[in-house]
Protein backbone atom coordinates (compact mmCIF):
# COMPACT_ATOMS: atom_id res chain seq x y z
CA UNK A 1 -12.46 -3.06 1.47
CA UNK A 2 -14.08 -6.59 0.95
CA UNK A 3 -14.80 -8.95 3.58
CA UNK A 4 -13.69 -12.35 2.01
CA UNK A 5 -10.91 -12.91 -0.94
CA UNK A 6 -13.53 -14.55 -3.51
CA UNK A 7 -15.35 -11.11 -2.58
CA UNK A 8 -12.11 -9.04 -3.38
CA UNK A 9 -10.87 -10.77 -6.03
CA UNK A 10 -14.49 -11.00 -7.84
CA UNK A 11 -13.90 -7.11 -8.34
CA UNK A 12 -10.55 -7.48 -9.16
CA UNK A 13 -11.53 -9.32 -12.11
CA UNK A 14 -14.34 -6.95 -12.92
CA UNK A 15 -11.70 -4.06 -12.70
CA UNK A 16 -10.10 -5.89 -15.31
CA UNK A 17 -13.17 -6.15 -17.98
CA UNK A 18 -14.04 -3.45 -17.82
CA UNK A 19 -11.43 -0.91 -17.41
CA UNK A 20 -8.36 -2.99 -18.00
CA UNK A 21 -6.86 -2.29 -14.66
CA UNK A 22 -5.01 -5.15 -13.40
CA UNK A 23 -5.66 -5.21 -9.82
CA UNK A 24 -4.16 -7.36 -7.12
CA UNK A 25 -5.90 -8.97 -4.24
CA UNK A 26 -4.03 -8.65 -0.41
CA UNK A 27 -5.31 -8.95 2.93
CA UNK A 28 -4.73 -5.91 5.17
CA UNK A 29 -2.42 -6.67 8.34
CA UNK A 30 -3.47 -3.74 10.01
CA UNK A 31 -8.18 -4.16 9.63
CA UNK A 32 -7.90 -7.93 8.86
CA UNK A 33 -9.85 -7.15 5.17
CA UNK A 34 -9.29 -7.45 2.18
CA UNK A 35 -7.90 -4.67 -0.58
CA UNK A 36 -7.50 -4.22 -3.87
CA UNK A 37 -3.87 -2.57 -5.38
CA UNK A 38 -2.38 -2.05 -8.68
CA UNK A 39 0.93 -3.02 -7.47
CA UNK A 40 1.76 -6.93 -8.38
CA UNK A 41 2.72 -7.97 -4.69
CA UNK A 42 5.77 -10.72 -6.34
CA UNK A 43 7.79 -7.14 -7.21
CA UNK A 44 10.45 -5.82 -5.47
CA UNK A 45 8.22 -3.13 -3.01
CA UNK A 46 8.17 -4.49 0.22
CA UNK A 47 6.69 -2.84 3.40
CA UNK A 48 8.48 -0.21 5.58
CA UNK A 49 7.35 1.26 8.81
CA UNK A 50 6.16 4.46 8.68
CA UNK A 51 9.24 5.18 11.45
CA UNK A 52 11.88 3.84 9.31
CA UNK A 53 9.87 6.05 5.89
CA UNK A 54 11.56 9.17 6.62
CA UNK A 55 14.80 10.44 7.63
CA UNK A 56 14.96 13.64 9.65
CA UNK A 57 16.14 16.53 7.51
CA UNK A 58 16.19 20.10 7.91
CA UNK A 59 13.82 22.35 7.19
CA UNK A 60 15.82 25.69 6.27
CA UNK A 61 19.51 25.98 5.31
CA UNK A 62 21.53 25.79 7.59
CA UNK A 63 19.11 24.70 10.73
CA UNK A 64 19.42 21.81 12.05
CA UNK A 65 16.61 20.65 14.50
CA UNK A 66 17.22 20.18 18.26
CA UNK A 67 18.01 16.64 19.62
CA UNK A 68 15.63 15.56 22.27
C-alpha cells in the first residue's frame, strides 16, 4: 500500500530489477491507495462484485438450499 503513484510505481520498478517481477501500479477504489499487482490492468480481467462472484450451488447431492 503506497500513498502516492511515483511512491508505488518507484517499487514497481524495483520489483522489476531485482526480481524480474513485472508489477503494475492501480489505485484502490475501495482505501483510496495505491497497490501493486502482477496482473497487466489493459487484459481482459475486469472487476466483479463479490455478489455477482458466486452462484448459489448445493452443498450435498441432491439438497438444494431453502429460498428465503
Amino acid at each position: 500500500m503506497y500513498h502516492d503513484k511515483a511512491q508505488a510505481q518507484r517499487a514497481a520498478d524495483q520489483s522489476l530489477i531485482e526480481r524480474g517481477a513485472e508489477l503494475w501500479v492501480y489505485r484502490c477504489e475501495y482505501c483510496g491507495c495505491w497497490h501493486l499487482t502482477h496482473r497487466d490492468p489493459q487484459s481482459s480481467y475486469r472487476h466483479v462484485p463479490l455478489n455477482q462472484q458466486l452462484k448459489p450451488h448445493s452443498r450435498k447431492k441432491g439438497y438444494k438450499p431453502r429460498r428465503r
